[in-house]
Protein backbone atom coordinates (compact mmCIF):
# COMPACT_ATOMS: atom_id res chain seq x y z
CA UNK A 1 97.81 -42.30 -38.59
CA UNK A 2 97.88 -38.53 -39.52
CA UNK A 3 98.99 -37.88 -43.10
CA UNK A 4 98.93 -34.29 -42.95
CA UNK A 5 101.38 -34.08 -39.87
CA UNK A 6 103.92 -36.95 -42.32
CA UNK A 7 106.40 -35.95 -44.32
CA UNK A 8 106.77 -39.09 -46.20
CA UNK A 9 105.83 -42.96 -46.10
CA UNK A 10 108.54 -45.40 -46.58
CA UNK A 11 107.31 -48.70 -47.87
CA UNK A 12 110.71 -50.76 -47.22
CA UNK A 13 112.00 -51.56 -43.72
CA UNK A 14 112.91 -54.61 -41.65
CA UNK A 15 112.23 -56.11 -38.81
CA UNK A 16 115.74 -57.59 -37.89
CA UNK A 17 115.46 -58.91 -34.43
CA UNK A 18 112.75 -60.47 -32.17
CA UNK A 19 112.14 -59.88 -28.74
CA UNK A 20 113.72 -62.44 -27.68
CA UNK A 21 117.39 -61.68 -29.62
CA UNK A 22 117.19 -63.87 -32.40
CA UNK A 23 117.47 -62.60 -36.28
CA UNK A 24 116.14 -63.67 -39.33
CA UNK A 25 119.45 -63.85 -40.82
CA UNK A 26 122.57 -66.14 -39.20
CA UNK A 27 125.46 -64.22 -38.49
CA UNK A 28 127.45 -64.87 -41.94
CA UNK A 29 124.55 -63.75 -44.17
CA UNK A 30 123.41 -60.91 -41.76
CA UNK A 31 127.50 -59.84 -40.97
CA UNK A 32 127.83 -60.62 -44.80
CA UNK A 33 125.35 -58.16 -45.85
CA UNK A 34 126.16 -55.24 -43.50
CA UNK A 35 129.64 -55.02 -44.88
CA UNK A 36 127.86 -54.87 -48.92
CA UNK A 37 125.36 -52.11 -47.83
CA UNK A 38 128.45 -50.43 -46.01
CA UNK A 39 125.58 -50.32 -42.62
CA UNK A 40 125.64 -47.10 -40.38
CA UNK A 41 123.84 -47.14 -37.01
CA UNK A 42 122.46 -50.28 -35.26
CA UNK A 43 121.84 -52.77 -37.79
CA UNK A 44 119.18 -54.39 -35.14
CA UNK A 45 117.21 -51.92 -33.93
CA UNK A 46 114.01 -53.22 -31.97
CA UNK A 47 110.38 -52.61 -33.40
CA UNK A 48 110.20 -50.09 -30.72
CA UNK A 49 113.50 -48.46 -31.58
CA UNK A 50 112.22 -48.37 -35.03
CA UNK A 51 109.17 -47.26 -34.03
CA UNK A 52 110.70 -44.26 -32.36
CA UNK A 53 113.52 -43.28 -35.12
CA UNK A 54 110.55 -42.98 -37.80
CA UNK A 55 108.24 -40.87 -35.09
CA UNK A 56 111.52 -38.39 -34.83
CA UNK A 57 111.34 -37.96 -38.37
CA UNK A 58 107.46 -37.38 -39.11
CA UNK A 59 107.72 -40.28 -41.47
CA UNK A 60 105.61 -43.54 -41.36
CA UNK A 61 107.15 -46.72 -42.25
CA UNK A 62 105.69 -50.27 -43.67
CA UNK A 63 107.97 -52.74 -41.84
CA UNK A 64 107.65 -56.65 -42.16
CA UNK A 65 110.50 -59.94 -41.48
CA UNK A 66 111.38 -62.23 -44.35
CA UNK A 67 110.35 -66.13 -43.81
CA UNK A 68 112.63 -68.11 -45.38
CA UNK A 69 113.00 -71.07 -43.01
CA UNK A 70 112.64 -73.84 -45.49
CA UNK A 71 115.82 -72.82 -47.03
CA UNK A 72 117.55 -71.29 -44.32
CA UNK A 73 116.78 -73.29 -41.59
CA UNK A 74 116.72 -69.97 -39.50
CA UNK A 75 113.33 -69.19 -38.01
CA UNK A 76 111.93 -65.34 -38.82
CA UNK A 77 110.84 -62.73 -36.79
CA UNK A 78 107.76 -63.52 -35.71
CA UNK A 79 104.92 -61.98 -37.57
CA UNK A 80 102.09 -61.53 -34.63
CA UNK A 81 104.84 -59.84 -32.90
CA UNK A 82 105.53 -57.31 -35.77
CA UNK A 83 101.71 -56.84 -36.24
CA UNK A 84 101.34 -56.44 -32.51
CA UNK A 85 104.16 -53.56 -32.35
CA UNK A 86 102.60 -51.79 -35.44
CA UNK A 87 99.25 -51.57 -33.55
CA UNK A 88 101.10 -50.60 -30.42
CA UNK A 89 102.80 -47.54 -33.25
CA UNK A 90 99.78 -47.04 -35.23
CA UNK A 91 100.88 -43.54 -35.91
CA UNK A 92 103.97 -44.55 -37.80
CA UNK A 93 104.20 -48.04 -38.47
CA UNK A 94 102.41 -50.29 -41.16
CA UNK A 95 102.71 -54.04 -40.62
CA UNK A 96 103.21 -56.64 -43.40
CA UNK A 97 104.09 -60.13 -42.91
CA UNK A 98 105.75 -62.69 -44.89
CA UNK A 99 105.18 -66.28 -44.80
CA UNK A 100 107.37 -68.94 -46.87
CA UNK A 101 105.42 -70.42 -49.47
CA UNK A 102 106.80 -73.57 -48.90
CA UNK A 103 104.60 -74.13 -45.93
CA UNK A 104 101.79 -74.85 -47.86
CA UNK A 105 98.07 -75.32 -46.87
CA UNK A 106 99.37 -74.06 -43.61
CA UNK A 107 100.86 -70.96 -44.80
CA UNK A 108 97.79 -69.72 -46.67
CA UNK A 109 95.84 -70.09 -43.27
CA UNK A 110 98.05 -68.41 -41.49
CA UNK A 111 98.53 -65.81 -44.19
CA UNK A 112 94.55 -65.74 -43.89
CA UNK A 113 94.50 -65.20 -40.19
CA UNK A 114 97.48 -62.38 -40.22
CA UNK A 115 95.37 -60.22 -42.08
CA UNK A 116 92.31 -60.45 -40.84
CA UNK A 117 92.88 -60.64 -37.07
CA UNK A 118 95.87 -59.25 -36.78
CA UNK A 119 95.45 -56.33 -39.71
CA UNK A 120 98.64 -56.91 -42.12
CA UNK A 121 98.46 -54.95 -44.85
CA UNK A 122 100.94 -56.98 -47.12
CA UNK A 123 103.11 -59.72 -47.72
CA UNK A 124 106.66 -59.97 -48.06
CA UNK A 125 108.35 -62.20 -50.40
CA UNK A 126 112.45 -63.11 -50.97
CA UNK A 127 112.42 -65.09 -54.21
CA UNK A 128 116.46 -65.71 -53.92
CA UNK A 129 116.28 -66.52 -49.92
CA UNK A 130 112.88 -68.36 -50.08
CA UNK A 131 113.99 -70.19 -52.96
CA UNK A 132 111.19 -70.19 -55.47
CA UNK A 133 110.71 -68.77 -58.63
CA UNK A 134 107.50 -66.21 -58.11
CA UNK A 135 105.27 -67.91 -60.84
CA UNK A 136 105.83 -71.45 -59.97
CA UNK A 137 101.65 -72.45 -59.20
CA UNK A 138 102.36 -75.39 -57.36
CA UNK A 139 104.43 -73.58 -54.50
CA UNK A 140 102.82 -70.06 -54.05
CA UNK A 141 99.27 -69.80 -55.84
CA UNK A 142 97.45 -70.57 -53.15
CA UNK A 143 99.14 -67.99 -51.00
CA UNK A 144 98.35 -65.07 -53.52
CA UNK A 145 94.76 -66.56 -54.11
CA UNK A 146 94.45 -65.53 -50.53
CA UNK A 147 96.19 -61.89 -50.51
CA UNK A 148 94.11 -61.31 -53.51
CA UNK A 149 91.19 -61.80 -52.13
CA UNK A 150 92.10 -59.83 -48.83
CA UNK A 151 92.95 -57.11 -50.87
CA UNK A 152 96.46 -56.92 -49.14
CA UNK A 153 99.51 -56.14 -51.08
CA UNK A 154 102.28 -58.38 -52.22
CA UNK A 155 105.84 -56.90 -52.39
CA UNK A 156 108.82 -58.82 -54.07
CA UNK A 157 112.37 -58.49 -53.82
CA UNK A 158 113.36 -58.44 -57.70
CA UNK A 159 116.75 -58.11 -59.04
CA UNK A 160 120.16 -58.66 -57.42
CA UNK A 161 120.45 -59.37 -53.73
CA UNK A 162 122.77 -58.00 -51.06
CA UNK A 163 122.17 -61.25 -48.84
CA UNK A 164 125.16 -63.60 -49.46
CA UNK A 165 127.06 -61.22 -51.40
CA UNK A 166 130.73 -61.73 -50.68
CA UNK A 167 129.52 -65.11 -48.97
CA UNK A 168 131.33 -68.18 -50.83
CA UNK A 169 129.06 -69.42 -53.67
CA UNK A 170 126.47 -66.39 -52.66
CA UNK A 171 125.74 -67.83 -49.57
CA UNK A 172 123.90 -70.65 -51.69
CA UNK A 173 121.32 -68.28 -52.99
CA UNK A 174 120.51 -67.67 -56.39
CA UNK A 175 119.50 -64.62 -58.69
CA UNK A 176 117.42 -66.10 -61.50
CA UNK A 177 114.43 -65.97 -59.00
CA UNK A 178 114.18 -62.37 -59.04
CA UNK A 179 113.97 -61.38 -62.58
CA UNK A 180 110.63 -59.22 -62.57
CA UNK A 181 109.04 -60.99 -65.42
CA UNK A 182 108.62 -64.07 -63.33
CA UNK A 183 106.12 -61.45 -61.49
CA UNK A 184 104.27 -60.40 -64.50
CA UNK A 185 102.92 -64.46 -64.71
CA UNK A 186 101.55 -63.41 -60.87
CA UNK A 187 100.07 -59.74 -62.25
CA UNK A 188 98.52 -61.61 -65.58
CA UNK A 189 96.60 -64.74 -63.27
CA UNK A 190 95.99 -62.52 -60.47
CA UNK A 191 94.91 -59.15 -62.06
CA UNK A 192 93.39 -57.82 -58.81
CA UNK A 193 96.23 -58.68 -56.74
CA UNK A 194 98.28 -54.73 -55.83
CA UNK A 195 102.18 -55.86 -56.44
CA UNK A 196 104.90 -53.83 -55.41
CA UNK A 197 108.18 -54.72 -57.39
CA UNK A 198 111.30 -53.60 -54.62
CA UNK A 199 114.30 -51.87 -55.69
CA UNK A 200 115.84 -51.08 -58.94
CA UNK A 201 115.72 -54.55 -60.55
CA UNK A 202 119.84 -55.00 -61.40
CA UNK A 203 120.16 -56.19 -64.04
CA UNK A 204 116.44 -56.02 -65.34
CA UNK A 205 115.30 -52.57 -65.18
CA UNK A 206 113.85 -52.62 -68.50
CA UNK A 207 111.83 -55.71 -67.27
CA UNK A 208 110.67 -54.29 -64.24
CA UNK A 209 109.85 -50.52 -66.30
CA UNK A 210 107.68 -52.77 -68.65
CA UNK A 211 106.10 -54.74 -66.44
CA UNK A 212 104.33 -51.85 -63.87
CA UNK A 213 103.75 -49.58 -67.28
CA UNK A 214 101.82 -52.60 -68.43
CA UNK A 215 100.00 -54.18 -65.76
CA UNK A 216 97.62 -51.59 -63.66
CA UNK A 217 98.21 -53.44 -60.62
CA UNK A 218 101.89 -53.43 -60.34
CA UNK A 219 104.04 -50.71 -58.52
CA UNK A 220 107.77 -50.18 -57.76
CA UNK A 221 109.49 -48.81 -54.64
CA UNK A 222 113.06 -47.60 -54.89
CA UNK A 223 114.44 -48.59 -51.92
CA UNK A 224 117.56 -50.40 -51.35
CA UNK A 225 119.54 -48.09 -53.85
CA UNK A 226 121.02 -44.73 -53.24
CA UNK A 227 119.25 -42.62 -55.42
CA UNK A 228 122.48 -41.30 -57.23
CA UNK A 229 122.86 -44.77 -58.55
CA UNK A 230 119.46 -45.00 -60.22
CA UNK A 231 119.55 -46.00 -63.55
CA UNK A 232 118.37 -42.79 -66.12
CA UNK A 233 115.64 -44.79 -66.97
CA UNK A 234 114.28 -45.25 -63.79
CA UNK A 235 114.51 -41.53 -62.93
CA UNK A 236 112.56 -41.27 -66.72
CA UNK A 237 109.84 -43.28 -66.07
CA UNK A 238 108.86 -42.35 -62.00
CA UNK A 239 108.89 -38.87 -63.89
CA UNK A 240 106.47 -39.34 -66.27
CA UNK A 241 105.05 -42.76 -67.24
CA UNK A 242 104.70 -44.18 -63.42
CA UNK A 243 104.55 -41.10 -61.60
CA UNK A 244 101.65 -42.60 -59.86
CA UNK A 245 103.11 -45.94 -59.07
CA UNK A 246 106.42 -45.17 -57.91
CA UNK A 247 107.26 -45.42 -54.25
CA UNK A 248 109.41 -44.22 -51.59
CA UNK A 249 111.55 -47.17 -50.04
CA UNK A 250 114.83 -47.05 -47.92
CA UNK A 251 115.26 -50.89 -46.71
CA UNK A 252 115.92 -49.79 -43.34
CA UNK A 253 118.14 -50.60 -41.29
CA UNK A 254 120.61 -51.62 -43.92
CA UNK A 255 120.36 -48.31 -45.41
CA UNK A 256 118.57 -45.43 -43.82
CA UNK A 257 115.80 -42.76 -45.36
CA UNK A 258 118.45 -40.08 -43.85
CA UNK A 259 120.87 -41.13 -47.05
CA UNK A 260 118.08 -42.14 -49.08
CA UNK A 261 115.88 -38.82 -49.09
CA UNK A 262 119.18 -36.77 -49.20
CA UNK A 263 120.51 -38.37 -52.47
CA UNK A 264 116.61 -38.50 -53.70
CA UNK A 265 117.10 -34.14 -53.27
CA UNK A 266 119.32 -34.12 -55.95
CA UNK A 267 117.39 -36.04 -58.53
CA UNK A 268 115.73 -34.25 -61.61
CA UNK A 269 112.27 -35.60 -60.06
CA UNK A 270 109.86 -33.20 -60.93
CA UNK A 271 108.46 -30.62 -58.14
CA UNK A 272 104.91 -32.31 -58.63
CA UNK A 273 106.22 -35.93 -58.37
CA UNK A 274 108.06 -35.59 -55.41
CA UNK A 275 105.12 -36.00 -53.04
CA UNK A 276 103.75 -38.55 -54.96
CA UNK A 277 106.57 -40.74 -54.81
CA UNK A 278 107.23 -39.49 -50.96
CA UNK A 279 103.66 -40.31 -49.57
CA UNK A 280 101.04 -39.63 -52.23
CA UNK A 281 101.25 -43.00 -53.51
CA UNK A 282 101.90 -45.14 -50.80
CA UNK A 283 98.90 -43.45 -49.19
CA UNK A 284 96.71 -44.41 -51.78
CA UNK A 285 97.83 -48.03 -52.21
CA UNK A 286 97.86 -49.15 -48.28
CA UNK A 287 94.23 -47.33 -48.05
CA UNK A 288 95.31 -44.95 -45.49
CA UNK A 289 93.42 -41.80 -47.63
């Protein structure tokens, strides 16, 4: 991967569809959630297709699926096969993976084995679809013990979800599993884990503002929010406080770095924190400088 030839690195996309057709998501919760995000463009595009939209744009993206088949029932994309199209798109894509920390003992070997044979970078984690409260030891200690030591990245969903939105009783998932302070538990027991809190936390902001100022491990990406709908505080802090932890995310395909880096234009981001929050930091934290 060339940094000097990117433009930016966007730290939040999905990988919605396998090769063989099938989608993380059933059709209410994925048809569900297009009509909330308001999707333009193919909502399914291939790791290929994604692949080749981000190589159009000069921008590198970290994409991973979301394993939540304990609760869903519905199996994920599989993660070899995201790994295995990153390496195919080294120059643009960064794989993650994301394994339901329900599976146990079996999880954290296969979380194990993902990064070091297969070079993930990161884990994913859905706290409202997976179904588990981030600091609950019993369920998902193990798994971090093991992306600790790896020195991969774990990235949480915090804050209100677009999945089941509109759905009858949410779609069955809940939002008191994504209140960032959960995560702050996982940055105090785990202080060399790298966290990446995703999106603007609705409704805990504040939380989320308090918890990366105060634990040195702990970032936040921005995706999954236009930027003209960022709370002032959030536009405060990435300025000055967390300038070097902030991080460019879109949540691809659901809503595209086209919008996102448009609306992010007209944000009164300083002129030196741009690139930080476009590439700089993301370069640092996936060790790509």
């Amino acid at each position: 991967m060339d940094l000097s030839e990117l433009v930016a690195i966007d730290v939040h996309t999905h990988a919605e569809v396998s090769s063989k057709g099938h989608s993380s998501l059933d059709d209410d919760l994925h048809d569900a959630s297009s009509a909330y995000f308001k999707v333009e463009g193919k909502r399914k595009p291939t790791l290929e297709e994604t692949a080749a939209y981000y190589r159009e744009r000069k921008m590198a993206a970290v994409i991973f699926t979301v394993d939540a088949e304990s609760a869903t029932g519905t199996e994920p994309v599989p993660n070899e096969e995201v790994a295995e199209a990153a390496a195919a798109n080294a120059d643009v894509l960064v794989p993650f993976a994301s394994i339901d920390p329900f599976r146990g003992r079996a999880g954290v070997k296969r979380a194990r084995r993902l990064v070091e044979e297969y070079g993930v970078k990161g884990f994913k984690f859905h706290p409202n679809i997976q179904g588990f409260f981030p600091n609950d030891r019993a369920v998902a200690y193990d798994l971090y013990e093991v992306i600790e030591e790896t020195g991969a990245i774990a990235l949480f969903h915090t804050g209100q979800t677009g999945i089941g939105a509109g759905v009858p009783g949410g779609g069955g998932i809940r939002l008191k599993y994504s209140n960032p302070l959960h995560v702050d538990d996982v940055a105090a027991d785990f202080p060399h884990l790298k966290i990446i809190l995703a999106h603007p936390s609705f409704p805990w902001q504040d939380e989320a503002l308090a918890v990366a100022t105060h634990k040195p491990g702990v970032h936040i990406d921005l995706s999954g929010w236009s930027p003209k709908y960022f709370p002032p505080q959030l536009v405060q802090y990435a300025n000055t406080l967390l300038k070097d932890k902030v991080l460019f995310g879109s949540d691809y395909p659901v809503l595209t770095p086209d919008r996102w880096l448009a609306d992010f234009e007209k944000l009164p981001i300083k002129d030196e924190v741009r690139p930080k929050i476009l590439k700089d930091n993301a370069a640092r934290l996936l060790g790509l400088t």
